[in-house]
Protein backbone atom coordinates (compact mmCIF):
# COMPACT_ATOMS: atom_id res chain seq x y z
CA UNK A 1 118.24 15.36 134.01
CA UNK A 2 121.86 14.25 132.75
CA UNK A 3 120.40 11.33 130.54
CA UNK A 4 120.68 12.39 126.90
CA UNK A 5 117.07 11.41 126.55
CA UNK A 6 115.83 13.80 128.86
CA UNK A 7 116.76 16.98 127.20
CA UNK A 8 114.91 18.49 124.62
CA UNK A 9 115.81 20.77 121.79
CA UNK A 10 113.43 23.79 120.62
CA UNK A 11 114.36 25.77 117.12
CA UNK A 12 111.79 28.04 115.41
CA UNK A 13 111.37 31.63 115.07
CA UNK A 14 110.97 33.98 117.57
CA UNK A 15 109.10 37.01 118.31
CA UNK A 16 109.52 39.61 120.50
CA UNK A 17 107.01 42.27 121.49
CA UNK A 18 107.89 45.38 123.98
CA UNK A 19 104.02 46.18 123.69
CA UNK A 20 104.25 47.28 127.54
CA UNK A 21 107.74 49.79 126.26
CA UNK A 22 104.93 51.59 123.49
CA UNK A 23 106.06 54.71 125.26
CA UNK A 24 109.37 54.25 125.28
CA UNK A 25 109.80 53.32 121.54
CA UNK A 26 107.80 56.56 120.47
CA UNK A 27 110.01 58.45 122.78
CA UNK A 28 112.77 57.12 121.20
CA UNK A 29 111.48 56.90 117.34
CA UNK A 30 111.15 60.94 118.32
CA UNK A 31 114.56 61.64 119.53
CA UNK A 32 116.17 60.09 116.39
CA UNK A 33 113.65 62.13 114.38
CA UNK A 34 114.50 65.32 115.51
CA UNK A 35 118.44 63.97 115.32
CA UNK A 36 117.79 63.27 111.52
CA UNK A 37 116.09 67.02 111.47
CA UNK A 38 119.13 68.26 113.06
CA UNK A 39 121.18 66.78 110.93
CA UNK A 40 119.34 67.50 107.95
CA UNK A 41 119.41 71.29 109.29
CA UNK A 42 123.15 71.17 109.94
CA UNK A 43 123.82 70.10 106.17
CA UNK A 44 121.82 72.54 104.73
CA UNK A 45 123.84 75.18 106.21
CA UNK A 46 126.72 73.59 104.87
CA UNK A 47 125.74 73.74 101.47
CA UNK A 48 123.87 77.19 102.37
CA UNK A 49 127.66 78.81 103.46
CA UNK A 50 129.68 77.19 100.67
CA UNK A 51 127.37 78.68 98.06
CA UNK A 52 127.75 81.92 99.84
CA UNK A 53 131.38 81.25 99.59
CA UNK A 54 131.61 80.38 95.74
CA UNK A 55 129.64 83.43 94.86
CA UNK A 56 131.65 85.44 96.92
CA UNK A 57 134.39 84.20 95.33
CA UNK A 58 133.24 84.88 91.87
CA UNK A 59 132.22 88.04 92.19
CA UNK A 60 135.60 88.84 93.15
CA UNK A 61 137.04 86.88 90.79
CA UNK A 62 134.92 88.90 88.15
CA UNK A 63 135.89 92.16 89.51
CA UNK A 64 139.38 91.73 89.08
CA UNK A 65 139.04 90.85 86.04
CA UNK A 66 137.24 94.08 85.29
CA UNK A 67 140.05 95.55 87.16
CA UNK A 68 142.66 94.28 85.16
CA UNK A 69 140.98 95.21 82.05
CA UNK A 70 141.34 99.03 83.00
CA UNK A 71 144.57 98.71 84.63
CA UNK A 72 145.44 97.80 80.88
CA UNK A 73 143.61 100.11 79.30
CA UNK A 74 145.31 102.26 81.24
CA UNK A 75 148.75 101.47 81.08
CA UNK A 76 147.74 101.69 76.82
CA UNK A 77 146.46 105.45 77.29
CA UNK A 78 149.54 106.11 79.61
CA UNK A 79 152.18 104.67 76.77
CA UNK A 80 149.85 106.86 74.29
CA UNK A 81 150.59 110.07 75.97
CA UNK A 82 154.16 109.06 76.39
CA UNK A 83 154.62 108.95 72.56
CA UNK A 84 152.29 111.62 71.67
CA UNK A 85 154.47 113.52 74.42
CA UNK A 86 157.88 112.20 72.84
CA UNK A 87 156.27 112.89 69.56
CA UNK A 88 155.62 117.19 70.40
CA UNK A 89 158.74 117.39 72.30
CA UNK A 90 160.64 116.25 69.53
CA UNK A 91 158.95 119.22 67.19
CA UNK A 92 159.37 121.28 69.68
CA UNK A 93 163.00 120.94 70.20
CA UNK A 94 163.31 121.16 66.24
CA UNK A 95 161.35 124.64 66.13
CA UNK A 96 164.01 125.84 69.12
CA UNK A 97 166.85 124.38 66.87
CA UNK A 98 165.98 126.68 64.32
CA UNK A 99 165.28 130.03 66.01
């Protein structure tokens, strides 16, 4: 046993077969499955909620923008009437001067 000449060295490929775990592996092949699915699941309402969020976004984004585009138009009328205003209360105070 402690000669060099009785040992003996083995090398070679080696395979392994749990054919008595069958049950087990399925089991387990399952649980990953339905982790992937999960997963999977759990991404897809990612991406669902941040497309929710972008378009939520724009259309706010695109109503402001409409907003600000009357706000203008406004503020034009408003400087309108101002002159029109300046404009007849000018005649008007030259009519008075007269009388």
């Amino acid at each position: 046993m402690f000669r060099w000449g009785s040992r003996s060295v083995q090398a070679g490929p080696t395979v392994q077969w749990n054919i008595f775990n069958y049950g087990q592996i399925t089991n387990n092949i399952r649980v990953q499955d339905a982790k992937l699915q999960e997963l999977l699941l759990t991404y897809q309402s990612a991406v669902l909620s941040a497309q929710q969020d972008v378009e939520d976004n724009l259309a706010g984004f695109l109503r402001a923008q409409d907003r600000a585009q009357l706000l203008a138009q406004s503020v034009a009328s408003a400087r309108t009437a101002v002159a029109l205003a300046l404009l007849q209360y000018g005649k008007v105070s030259r009519t008075s001067r007269r009388s």
